[in-house]
N, C-alpha and C. Protein backbone atom coordinates (compact mmCIF):
# COMPACT_ATOMS: atom_id res chain seq x y z
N UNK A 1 134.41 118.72 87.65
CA UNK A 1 135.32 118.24 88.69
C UNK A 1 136.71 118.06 88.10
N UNK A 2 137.44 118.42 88.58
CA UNK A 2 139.04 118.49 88.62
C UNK A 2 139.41 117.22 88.48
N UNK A 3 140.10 116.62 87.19
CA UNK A 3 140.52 115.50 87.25
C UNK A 3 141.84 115.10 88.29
N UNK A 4 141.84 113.99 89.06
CA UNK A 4 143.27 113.36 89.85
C UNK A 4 144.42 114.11 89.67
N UNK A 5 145.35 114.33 90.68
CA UNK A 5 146.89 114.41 90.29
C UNK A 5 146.81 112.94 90.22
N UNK A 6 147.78 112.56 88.81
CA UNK A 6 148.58 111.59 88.68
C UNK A 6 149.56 111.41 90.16
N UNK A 7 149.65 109.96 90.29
CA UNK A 7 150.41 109.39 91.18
C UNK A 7 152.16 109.89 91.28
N UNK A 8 152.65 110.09 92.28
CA UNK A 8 153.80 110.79 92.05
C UNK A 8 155.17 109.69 92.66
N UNK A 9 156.09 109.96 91.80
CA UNK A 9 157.26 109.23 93.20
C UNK A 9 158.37 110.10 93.48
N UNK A 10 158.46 110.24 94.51
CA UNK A 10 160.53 110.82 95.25
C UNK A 10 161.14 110.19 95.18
N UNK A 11 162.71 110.29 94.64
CA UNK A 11 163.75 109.88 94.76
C UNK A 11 164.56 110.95 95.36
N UNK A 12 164.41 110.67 96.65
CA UNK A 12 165.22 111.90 98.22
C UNK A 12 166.46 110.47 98.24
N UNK A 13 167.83 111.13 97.16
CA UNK A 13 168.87 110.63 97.16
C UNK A 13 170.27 111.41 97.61
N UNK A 14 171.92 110.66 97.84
CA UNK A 14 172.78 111.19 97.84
C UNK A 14 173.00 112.38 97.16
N UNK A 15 173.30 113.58 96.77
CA UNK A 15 173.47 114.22 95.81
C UNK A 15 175.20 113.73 94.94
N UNK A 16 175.47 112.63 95.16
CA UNK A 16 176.70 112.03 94.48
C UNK A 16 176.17 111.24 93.63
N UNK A 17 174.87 111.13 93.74
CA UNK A 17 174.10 110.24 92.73
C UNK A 17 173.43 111.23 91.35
N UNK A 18 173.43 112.15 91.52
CA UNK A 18 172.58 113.09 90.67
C UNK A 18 172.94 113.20 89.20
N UNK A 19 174.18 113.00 88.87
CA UNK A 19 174.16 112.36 87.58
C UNK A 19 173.75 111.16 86.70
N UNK A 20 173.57 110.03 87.80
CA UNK A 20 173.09 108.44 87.27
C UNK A 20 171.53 108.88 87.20
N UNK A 21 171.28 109.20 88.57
CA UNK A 21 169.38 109.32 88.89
C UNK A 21 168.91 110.16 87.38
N UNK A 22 169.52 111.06 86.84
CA UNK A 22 168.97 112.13 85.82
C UNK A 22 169.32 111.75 84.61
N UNK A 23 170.22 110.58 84.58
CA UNK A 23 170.60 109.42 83.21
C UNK A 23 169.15 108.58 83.54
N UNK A 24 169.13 108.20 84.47
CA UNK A 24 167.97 106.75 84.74
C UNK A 24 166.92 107.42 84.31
N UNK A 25 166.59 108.83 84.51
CA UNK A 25 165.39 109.17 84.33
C UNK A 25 164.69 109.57 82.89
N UNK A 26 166.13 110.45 82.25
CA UNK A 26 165.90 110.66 81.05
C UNK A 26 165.87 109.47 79.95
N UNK A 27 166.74 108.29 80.21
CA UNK A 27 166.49 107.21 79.41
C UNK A 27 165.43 106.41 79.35
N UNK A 28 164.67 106.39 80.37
CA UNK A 28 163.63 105.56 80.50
C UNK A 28 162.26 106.29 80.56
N UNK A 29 162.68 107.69 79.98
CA UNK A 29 161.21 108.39 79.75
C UNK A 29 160.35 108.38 81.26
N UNK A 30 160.78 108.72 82.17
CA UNK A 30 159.78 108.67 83.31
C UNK A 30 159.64 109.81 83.52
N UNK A 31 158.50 109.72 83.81
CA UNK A 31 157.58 111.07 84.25
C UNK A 31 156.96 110.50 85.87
N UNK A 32 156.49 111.86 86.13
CA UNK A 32 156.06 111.87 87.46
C UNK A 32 156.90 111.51 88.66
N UNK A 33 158.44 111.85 88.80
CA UNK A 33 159.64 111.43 89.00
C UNK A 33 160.16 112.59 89.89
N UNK A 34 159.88 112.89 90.80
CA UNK A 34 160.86 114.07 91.37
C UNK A 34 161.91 113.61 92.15
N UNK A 35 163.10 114.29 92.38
CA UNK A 35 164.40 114.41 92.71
C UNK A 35 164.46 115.43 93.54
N UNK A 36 165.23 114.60 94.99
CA UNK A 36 165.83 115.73 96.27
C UNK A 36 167.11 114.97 96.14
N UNK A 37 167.74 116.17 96.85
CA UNK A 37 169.23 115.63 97.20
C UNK A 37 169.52 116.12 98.40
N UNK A 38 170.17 115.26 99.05
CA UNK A 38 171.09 115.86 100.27
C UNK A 38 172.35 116.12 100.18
N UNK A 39 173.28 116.94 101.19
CA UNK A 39 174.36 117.11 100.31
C UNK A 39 175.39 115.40 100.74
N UNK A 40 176.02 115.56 99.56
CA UNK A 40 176.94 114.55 99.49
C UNK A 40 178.24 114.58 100.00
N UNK A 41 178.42 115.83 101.01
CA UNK A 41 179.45 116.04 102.14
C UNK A 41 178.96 114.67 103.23
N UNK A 42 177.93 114.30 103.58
CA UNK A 42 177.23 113.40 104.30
C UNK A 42 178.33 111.61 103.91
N UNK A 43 179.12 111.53 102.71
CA UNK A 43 179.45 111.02 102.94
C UNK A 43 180.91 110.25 103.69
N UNK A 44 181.28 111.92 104.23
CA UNK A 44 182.42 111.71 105.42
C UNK A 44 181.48 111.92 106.75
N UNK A 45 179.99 112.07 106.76
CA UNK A 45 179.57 112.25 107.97
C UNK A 45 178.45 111.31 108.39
N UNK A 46 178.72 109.54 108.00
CA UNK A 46 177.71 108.48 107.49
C UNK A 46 176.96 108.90 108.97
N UNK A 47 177.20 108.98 110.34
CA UNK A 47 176.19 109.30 111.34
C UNK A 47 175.07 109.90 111.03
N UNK A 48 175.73 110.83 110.42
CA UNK A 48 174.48 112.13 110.31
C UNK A 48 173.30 111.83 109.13
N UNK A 49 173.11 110.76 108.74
CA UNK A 49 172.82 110.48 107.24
C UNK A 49 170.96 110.20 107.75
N UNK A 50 170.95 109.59 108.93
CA UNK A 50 169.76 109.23 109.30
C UNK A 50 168.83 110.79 109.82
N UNK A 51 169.49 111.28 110.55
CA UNK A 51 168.63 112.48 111.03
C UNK A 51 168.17 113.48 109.59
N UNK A 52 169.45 113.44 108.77
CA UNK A 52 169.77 114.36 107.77
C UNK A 52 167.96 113.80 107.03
N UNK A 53 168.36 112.46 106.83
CA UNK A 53 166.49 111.96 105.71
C UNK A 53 165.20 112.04 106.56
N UNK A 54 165.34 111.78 108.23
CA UNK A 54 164.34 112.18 109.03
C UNK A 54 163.74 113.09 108.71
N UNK A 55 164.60 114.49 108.80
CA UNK A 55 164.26 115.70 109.03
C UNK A 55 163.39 115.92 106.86
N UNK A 56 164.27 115.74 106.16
CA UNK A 56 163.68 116.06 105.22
C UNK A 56 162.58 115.21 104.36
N UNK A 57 162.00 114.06 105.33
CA UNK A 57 161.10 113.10 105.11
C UNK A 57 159.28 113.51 105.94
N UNK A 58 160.44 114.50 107.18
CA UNK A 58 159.28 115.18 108.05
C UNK A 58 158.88 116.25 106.95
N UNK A 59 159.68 116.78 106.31
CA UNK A 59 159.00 118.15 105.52
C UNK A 59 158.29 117.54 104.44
N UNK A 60 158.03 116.89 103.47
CA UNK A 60 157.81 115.89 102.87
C UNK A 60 156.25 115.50 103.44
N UNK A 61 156.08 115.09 104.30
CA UNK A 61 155.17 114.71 104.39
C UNK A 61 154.29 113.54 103.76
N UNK A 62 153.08 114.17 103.14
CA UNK A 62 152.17 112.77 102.62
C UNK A 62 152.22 113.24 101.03
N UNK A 63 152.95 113.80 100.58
CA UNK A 63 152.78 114.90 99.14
C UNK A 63 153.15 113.91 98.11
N UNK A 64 153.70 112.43 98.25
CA UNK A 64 154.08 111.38 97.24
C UNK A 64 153.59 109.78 97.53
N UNK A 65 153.25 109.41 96.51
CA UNK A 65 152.63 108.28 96.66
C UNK A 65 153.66 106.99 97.02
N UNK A 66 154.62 107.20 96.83
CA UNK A 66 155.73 106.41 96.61
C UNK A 66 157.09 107.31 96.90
N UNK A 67 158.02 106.36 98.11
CA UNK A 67 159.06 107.56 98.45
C UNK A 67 160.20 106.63 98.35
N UNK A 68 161.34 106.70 97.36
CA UNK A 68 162.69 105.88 97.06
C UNK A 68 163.82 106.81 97.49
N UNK A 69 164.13 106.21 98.74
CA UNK A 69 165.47 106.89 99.38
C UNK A 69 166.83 106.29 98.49
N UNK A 70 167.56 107.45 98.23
CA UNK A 70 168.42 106.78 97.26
C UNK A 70 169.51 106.71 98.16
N UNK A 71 169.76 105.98 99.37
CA UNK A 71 170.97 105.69 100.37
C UNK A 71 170.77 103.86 100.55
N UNK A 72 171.80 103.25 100.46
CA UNK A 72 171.19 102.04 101.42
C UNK A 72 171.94 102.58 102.61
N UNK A 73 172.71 101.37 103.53
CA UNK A 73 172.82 101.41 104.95
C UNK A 73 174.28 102.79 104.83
N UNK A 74 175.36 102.81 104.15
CA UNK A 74 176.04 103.77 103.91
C UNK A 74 176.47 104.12 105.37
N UNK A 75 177.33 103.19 106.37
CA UNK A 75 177.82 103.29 106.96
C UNK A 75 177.21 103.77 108.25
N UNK A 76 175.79 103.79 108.14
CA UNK A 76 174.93 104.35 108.91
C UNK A 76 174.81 103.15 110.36
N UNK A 77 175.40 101.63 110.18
CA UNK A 77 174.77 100.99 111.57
C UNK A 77 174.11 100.65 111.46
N UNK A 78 173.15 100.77 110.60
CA UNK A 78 171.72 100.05 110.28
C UNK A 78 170.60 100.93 111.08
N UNK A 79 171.35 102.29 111.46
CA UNK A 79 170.01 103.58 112.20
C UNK A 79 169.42 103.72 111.11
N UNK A 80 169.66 104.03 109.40
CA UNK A 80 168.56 104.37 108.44
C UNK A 80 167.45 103.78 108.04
N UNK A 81 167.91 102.19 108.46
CA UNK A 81 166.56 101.18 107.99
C UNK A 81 164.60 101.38 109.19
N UNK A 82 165.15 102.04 110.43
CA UNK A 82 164.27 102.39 111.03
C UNK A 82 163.43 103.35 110.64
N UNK A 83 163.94 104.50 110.13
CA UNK A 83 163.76 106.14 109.88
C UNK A 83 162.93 105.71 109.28
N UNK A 84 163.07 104.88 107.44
CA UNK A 84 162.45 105.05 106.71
C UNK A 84 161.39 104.09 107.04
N UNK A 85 161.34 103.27 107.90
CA UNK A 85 160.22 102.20 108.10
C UNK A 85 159.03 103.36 108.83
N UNK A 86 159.83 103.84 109.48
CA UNK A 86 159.21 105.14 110.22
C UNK A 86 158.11 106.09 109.33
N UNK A 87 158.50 106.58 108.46
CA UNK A 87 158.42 107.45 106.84
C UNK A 87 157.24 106.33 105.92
N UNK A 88 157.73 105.13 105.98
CA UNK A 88 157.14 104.40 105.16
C UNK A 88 158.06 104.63 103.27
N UNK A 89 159.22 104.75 103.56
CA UNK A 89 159.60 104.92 102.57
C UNK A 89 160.90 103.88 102.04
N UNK A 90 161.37 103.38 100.76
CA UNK A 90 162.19 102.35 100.93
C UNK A 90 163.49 102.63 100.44
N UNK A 91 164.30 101.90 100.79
CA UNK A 91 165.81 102.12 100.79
C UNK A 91 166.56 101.15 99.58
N UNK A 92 167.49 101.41 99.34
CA UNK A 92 168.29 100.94 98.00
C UNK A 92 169.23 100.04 98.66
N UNK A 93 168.71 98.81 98.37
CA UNK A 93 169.47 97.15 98.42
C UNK A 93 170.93 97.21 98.43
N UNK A 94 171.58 96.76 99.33
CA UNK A 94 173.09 96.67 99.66
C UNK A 94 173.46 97.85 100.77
N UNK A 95 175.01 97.20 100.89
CA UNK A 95 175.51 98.50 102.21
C UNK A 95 175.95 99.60 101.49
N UNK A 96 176.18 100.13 100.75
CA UNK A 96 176.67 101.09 100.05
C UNK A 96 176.48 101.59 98.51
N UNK A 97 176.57 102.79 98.39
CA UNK A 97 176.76 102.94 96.81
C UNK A 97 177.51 102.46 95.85
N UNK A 98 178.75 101.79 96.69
CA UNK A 98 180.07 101.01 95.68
C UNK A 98 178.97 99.88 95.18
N UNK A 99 178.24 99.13 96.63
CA UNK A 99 177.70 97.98 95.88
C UNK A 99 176.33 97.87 94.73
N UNK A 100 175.69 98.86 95.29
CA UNK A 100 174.70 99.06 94.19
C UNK A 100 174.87 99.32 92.90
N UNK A 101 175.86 100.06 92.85
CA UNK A 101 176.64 100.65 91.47
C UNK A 101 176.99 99.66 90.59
N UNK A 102 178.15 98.75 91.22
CA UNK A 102 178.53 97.71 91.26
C UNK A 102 178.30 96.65 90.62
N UNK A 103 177.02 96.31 91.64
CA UNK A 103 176.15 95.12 91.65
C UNK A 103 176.78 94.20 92.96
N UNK A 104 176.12 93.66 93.50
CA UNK A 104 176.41 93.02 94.72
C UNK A 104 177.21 91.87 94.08
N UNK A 105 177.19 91.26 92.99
CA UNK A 105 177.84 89.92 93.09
C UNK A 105 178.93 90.45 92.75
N UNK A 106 179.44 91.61 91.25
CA UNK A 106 180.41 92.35 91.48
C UNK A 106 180.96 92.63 92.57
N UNK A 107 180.85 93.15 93.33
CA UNK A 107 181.33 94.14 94.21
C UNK A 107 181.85 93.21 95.28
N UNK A 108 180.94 92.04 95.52
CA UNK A 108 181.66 90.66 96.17
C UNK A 108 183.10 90.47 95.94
N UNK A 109 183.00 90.32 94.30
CA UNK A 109 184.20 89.44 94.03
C UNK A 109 185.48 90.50 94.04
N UNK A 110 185.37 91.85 93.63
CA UNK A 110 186.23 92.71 93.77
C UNK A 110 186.71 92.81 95.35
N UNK A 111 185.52 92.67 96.09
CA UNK A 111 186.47 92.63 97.55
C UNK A 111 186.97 92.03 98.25
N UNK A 112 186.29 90.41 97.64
CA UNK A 112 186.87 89.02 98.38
C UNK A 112 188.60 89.05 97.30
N UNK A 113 188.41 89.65 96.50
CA UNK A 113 189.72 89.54 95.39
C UNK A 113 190.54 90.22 96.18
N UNK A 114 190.49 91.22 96.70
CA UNK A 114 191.62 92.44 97.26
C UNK A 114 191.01 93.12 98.36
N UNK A 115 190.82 92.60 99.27
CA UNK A 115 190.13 93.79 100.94
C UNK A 115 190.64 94.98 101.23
N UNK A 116 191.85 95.30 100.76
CA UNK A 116 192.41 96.08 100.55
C UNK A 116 192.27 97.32 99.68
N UNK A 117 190.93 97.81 99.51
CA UNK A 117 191.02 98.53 97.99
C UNK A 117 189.89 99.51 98.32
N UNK A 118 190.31 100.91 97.87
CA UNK A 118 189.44 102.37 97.95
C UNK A 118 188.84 102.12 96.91
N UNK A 119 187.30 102.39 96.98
CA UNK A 119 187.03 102.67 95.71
C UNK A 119 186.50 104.01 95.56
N UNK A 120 185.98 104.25 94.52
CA UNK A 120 185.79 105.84 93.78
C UNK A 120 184.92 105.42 92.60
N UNK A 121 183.81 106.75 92.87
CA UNK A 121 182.64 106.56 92.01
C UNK A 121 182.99 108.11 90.85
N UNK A 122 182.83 108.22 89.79
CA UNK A 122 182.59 109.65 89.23
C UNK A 122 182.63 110.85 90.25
N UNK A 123 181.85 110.89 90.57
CA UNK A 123 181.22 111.78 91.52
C UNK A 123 182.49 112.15 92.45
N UNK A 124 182.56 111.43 93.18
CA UNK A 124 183.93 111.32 94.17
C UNK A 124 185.34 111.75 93.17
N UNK A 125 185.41 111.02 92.06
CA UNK A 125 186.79 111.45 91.82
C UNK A 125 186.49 112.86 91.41
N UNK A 126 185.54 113.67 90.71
CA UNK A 126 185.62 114.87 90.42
C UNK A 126 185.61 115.75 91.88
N UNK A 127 185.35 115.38 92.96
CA UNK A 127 185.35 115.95 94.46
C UNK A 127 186.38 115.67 95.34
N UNK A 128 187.57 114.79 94.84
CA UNK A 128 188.19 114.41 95.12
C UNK A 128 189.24 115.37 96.64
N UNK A 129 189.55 115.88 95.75
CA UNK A 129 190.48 117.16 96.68
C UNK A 129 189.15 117.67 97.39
N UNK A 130 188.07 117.88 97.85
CA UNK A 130 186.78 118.35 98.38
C UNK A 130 186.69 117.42 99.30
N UNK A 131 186.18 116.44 98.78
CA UNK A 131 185.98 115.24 99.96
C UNK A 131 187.08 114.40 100.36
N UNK A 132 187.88 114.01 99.47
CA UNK A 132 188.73 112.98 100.23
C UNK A 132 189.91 113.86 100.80
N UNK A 133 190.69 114.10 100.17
CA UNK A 133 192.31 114.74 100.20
C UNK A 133 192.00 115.94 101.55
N UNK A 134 190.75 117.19 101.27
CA UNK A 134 190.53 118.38 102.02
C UNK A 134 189.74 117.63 103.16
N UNK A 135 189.03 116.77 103.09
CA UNK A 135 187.89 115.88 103.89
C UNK A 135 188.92 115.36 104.97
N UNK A 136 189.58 114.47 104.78
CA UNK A 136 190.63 113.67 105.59
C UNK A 136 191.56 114.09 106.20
N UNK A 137 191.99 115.68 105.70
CA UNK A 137 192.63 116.68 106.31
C UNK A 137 194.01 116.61 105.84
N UNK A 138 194.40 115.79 104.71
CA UNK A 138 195.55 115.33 104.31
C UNK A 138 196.59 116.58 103.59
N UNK A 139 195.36 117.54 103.08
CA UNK A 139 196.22 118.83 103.00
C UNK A 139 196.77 119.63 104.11
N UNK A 140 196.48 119.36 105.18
CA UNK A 140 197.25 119.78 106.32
C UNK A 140 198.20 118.86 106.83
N UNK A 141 197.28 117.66 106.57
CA UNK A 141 198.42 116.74 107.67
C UNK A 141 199.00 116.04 106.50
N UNK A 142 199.67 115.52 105.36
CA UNK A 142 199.93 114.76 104.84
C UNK A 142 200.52 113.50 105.15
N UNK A 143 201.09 113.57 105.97
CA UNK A 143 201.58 112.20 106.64
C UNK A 143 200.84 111.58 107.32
N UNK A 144 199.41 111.73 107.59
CA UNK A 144 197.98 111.17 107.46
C UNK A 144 198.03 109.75 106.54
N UNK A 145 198.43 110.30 105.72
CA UNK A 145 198.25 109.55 104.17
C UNK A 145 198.60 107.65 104.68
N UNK A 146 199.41 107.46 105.08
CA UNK A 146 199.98 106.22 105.40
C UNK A 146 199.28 105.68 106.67
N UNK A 147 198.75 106.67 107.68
CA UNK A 147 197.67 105.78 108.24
C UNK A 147 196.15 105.39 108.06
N UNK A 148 195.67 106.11 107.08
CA UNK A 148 194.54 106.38 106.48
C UNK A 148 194.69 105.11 105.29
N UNK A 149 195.88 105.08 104.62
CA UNK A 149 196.04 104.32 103.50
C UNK A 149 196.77 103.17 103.53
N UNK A 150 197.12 102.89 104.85
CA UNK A 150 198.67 102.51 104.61
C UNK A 150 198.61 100.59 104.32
N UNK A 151 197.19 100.36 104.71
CA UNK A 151 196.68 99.15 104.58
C UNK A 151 196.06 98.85 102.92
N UNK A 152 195.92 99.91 102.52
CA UNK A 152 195.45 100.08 101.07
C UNK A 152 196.32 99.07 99.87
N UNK A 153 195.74 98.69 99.26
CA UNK A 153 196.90 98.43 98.07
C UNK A 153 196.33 98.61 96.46
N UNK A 154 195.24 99.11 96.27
CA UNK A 154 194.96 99.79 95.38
C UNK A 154 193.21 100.54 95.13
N UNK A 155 193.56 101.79 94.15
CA UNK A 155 192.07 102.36 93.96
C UNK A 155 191.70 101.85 92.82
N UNK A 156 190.22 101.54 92.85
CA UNK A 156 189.15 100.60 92.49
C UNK A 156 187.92 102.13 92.29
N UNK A 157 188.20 102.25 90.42
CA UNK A 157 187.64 103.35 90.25
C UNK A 157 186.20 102.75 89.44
N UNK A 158 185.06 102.76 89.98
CA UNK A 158 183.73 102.47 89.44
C UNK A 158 183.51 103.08 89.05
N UNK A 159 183.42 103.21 87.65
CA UNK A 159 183.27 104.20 86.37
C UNK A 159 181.95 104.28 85.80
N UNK A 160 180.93 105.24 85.98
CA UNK A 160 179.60 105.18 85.06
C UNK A 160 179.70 105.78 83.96
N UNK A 161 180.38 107.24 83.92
CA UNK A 161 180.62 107.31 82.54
C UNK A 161 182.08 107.74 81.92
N UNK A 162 183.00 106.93 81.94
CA UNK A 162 183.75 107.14 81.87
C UNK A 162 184.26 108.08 80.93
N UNK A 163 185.50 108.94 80.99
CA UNK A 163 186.04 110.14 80.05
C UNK A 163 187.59 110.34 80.28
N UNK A 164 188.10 110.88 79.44
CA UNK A 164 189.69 110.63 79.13
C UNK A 164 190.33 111.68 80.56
N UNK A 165 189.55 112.62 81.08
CA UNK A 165 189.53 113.60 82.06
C UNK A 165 189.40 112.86 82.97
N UNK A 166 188.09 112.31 83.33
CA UNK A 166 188.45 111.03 84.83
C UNK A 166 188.99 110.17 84.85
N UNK A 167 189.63 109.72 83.69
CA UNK A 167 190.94 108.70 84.10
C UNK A 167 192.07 109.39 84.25
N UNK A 168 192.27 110.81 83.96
CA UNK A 168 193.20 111.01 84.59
C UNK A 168 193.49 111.77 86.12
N UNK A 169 192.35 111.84 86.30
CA UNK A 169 192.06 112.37 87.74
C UNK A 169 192.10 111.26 88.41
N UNK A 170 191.53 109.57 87.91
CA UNK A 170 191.90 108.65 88.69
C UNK A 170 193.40 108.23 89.14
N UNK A 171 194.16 108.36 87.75
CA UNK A 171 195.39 107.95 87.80
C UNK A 171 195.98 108.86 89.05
N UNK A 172 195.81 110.10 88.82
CA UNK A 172 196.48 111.71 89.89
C UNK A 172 196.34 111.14 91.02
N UNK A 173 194.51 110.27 91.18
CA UNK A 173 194.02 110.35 93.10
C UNK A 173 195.13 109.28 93.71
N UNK A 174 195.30 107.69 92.29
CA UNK A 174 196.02 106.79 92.82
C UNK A 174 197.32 106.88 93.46
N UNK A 175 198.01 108.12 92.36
CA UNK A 175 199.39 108.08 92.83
C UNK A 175 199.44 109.28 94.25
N UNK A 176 198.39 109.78 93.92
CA UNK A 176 198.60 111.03 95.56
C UNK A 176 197.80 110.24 96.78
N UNK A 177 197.61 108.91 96.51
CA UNK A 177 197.76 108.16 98.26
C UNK A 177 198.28 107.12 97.88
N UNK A 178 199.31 106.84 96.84
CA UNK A 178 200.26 105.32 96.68
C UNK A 178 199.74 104.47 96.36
N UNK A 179 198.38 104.25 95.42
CA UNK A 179 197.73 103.18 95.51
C UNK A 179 198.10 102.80 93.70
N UNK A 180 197.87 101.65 93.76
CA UNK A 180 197.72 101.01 92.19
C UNK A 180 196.17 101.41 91.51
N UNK A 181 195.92 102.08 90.11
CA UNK A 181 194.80 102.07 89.81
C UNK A 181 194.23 100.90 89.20
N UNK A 182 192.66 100.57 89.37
CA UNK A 182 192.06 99.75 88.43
C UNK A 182 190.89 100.43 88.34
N UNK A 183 190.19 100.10 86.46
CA UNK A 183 189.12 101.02 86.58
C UNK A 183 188.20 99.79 86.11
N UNK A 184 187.14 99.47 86.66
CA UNK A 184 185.95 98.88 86.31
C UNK A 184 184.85 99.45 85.67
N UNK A 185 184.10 99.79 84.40
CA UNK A 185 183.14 100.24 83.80
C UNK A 185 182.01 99.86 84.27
N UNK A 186 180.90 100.12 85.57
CA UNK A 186 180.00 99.54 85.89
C UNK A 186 178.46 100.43 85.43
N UNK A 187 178.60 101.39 84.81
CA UNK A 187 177.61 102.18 84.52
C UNK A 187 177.04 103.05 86.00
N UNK A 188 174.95 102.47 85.74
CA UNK A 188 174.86 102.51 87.33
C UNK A 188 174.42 101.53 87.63
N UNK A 189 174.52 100.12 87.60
CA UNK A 189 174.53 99.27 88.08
C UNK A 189 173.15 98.51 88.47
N UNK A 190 173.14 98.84 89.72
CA UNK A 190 171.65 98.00 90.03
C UNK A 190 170.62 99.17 90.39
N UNK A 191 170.98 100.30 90.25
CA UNK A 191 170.13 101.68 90.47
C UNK A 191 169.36 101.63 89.92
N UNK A 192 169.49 101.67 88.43
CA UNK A 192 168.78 101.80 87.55
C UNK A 192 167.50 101.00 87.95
N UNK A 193 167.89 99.53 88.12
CA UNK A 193 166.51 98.60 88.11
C UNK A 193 165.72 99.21 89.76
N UNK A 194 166.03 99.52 90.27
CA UNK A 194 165.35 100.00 91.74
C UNK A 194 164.84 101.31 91.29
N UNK A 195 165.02 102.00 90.89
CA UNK A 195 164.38 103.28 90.42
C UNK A 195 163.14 102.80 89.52
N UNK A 196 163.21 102.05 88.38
CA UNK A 196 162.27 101.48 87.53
C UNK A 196 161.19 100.66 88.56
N UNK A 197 161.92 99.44 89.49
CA UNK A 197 160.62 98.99 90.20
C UNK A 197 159.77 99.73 91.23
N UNK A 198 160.05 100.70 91.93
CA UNK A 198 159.89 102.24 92.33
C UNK A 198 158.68 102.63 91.79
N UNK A 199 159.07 103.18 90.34
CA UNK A 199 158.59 103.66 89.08
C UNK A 199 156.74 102.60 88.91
N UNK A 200 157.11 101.70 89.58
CA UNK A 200 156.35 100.70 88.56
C UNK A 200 155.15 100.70 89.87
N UNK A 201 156.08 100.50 91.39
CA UNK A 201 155.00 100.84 91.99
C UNK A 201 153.72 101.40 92.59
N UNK A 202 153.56 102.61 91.58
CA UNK A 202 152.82 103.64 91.82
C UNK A 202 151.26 103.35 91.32
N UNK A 203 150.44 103.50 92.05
CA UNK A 203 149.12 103.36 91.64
C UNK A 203 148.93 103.30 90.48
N UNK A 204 148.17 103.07 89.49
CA UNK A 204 147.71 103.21 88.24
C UNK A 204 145.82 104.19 88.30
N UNK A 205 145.83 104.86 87.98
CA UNK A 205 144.44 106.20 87.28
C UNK A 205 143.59 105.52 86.72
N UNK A 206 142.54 105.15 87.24
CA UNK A 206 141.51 104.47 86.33
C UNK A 206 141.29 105.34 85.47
N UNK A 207 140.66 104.94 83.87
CA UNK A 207 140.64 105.58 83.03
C UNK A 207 139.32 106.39 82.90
């Protein structure tokens, strides 16, 4: 008789995450770990974010023992917390990726400090002209810029791994919408530990 498949888990995440998720994974030696992504255009289209994990939670099926959506609410309204109750699958603590990254008590104090403030993950600043600048339409319209920003008073760059190249792509994004830079070193924050308790939940193989 064919011994068990080992117990499996999904992490069906942002694809803006795919550099932390494949740090979290390789550092902590996990196995039995698979990785989906959706695309991370989804995050100028937060509506669409719920149908987008529906649909690829329906294909999915019963094939994992354990299913870690790597979105929390992400501007969604609170439509994603149904889907996955739906799915039976669980979602990543806080409203956003700033805060998870972050850390919620972080990410508190940075916003009760300045309400005023864009932030930017890796991911984003290397997509920058993709998602934000081409996204917002600011290469057509530039004078966009001041109503889009104009409440802004500085970018708030959440740095996981920081490099002499993304700080200067931060500095470029700050001054091409007027903002003051600050860069915070947060790694990935509280990901990491939600992926691990995830990790931990999975059946155990009698011996």
């Amino acid at each position: 008789m064919a011994a068990p498949a080992p117990p499996r888990l999904l992490v069906l995440a942002c694809g803006a995450l795919g550099q932390e998720l494949r740090w979290i994974l390789d550092t902590n030696g996990m196995d039995h770990v698979d990785l989906q992504f959706l695309t991370a255009d989804l995050h100028n289209r937060p509506r669409d974010i719920p149908a987008a994990v529906d649909a690829r939670l329906g294909e999915i099926g019963a094939d994992y023992d354990e299913v870690l959506v790597g979105y929390a609410d992400c501007g969604t309204g609170g439509a994603l917390a149904p889907v996955l109750e739906r799915h039976g699958a669980t979602m990543l603590g806080g409203s956003h990726c700033y805060e998870f990254l972050a850390g919620s008590e972080r990410f508190a104090d940075l916003h009760d400090a300045e309400p005023g403030t864009f932030y930017l993950t890796d991911y984003l600043l290397r997509q920058f002209d993709r998602l934000v600048w081409r996204g917002l339409g600011l290469d057509r319209h530039p004078q966009l810029r001041d109503d889009y920003f104009g409440n802004y008073t500085r970018l708030c760059w959440l740095a996981q791994f920081p490099t002499d190249d993304l700080h200067l792509r931060a500095q470029e994004a700050a001054d091409r919408l007027g903002l003051r830079l600050e860069r915070h070193d947060v790694g990935t924050g509280d990901l990491g530990g939600q992926v691990v308790a995830a990790r931990a939940r999975l059946p155990v193989l009698a011996p």
